[in-house]
Protein backbone atom coordinates (compact mmCIF):
# COMPACT_ATOMS: atom_id res chain seq x y z
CA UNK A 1 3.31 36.16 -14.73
CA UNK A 2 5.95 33.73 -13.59
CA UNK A 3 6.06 30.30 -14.72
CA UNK A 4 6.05 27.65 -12.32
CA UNK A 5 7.55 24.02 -12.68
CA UNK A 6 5.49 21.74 -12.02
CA UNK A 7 7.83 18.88 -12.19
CA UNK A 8 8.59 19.81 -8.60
CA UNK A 9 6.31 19.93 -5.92
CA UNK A 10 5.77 23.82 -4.13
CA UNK A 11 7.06 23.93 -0.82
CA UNK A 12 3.70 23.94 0.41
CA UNK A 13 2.49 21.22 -1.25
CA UNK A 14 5.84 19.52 0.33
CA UNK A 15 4.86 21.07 4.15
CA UNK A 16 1.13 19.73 3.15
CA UNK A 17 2.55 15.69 2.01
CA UNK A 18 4.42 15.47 5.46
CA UNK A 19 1.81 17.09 7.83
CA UNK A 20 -0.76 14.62 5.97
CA UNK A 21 2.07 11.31 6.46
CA UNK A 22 2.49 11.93 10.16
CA UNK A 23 -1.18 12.02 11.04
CA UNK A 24 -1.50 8.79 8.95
CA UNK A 25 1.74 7.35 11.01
CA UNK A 26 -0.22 8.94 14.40
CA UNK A 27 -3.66 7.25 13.57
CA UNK A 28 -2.06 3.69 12.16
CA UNK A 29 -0.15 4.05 15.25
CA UNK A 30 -3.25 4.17 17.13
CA UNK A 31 -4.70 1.02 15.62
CA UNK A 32 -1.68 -0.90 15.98
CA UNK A 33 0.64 -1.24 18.99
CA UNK A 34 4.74 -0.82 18.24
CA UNK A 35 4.53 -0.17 15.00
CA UNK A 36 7.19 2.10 13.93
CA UNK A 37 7.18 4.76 11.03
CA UNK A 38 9.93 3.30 9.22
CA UNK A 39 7.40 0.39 9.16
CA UNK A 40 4.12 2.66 8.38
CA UNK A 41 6.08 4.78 5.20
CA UNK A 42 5.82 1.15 2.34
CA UNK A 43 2.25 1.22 3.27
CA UNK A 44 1.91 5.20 2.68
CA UNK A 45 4.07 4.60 -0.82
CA UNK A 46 2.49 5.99 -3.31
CA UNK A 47 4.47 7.57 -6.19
CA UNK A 48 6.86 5.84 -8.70
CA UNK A 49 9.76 7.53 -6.67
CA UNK A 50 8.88 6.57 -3.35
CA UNK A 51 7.99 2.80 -4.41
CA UNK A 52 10.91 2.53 -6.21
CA UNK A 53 13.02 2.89 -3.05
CA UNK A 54 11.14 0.12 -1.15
CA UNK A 55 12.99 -3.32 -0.85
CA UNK A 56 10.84 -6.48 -1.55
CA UNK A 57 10.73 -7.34 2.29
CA UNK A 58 9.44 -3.56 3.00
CA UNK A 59 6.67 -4.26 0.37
CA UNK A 60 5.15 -7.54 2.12
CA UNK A 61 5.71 -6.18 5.74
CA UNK A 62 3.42 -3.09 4.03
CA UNK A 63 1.04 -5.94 2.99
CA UNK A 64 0.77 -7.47 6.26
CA UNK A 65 0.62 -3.72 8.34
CA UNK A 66 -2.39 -3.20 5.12
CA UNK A 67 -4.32 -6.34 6.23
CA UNK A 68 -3.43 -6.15 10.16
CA UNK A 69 -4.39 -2.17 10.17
CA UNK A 70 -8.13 -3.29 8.09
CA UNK A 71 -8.88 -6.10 10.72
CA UNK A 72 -8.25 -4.10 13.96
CA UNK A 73 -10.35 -1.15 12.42
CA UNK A 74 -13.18 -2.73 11.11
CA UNK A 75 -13.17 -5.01 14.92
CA UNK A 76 -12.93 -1.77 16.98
CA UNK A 77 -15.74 0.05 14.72
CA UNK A 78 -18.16 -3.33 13.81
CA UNK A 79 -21.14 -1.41 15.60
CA UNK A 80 -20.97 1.91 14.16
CA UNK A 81 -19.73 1.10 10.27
CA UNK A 82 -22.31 0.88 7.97
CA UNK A 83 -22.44 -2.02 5.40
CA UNK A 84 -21.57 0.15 2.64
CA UNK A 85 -18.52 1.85 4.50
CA UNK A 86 -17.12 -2.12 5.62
CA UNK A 87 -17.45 -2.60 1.70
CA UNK A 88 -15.66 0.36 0.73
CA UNK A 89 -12.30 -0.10 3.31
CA UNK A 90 -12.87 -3.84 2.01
CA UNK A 91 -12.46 -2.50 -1.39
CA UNK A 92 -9.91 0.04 -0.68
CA UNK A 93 -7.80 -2.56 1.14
CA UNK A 94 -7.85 -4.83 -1.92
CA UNK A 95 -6.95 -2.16 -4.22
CA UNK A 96 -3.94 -1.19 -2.23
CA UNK A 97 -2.72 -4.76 -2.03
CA UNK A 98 -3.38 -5.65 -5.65
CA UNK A 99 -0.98 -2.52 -6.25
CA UNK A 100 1.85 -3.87 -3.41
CA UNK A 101 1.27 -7.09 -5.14
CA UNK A 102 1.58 -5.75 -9.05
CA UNK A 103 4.93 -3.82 -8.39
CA UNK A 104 6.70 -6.48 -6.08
CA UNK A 105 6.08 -8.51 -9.09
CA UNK A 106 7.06 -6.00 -12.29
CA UNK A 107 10.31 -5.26 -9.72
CA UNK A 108 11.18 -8.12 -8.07
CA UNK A 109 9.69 -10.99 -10.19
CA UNK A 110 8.72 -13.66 -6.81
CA UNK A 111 5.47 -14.87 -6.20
CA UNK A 112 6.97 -16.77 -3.57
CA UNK A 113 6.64 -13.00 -1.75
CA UNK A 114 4.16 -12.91 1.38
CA UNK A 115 2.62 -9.98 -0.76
CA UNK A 116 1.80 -12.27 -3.76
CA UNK A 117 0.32 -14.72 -1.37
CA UNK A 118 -1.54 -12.33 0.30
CA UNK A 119 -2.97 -10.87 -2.85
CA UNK A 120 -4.12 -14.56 -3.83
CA UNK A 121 -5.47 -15.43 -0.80
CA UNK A 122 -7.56 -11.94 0.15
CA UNK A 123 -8.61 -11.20 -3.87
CA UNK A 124 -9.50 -14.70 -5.24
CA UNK A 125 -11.90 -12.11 -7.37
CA UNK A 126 -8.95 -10.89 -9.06
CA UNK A 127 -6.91 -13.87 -10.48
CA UNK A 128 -7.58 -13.19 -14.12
CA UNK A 129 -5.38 -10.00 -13.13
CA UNK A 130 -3.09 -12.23 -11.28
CA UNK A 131 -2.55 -14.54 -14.81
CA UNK A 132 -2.74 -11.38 -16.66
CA UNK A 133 0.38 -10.05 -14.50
CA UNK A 134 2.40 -13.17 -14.27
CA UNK A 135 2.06 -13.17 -18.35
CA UNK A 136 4.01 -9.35 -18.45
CA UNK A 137 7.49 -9.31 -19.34
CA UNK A 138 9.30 -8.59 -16.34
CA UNK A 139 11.51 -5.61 -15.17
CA UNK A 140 15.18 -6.44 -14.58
CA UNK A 141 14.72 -7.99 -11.16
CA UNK A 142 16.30 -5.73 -8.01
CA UNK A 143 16.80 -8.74 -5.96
């Protein structure tokens, strides 16, 4: 029996992580008209690594994309989503903001940040986690 690592990926699951990143870049690409990858990969961010190579400006243009990517797709599909499914990419969409919004924060330390005022303005439901946030000791900013 060998023993296998799992601190790094498999080379599969590395083929598999790229395949499933440039259909995402394809179908955002879809939705929104000259949008480039360099401007889809913030939004498709998801581990500590990858995050932690995104500049605050990447992180609120990954806010915006979020937000501009929900309101063409819900507009183009209005007659065939069910109420349940608009409530679910509603949900989804705030969950992936609140997390653009809570590491731009811990990394950067600005609510001045499009993200942060994006955050506020789409998830008024979540400002005790907005206080709660603000009253965390901050990383060493990367400004």
């Amino acid at each position: 029996r060998t023993e296998t690592n799992t601190a790094q990926p498999s080379k599969k699951a590395e083929i598999q992580r790229e395949e499933t990143r440039q259909i995402a870049v394809e179908m955002i690409s879809e939705y929104i008209d000259g949008v480039s990858h360099d401007q889809i990969h913030p939004l498709l961010a998801s581990s500590k690594k990858s995050m932690e190579a995104l500049t605050a400006e990447q992180i609120d243009e990954a806010a915006q994309l979020l937000l501009c990517l929900k309101k063409t797709f819900l507009s183009r599909h209005v007659n065939v989503l069910t109420k349940r499914e608009v409530a679910l990419i509603e949900y989804d969409t705030k969950e992936r903001l609140s997390e653009l919004a809570s590491y731009s924060w811990s990394q950067f330390g600005d609510t001045s940040r499009s993200v942060w005022q994006l955050w506020v303005s789409e998830c008024p439901d979540k400002a005790l986690e907005q206080m709660a946030l603000l009253c965390q000791p901050m990383k060493k900013s990367r400004k």
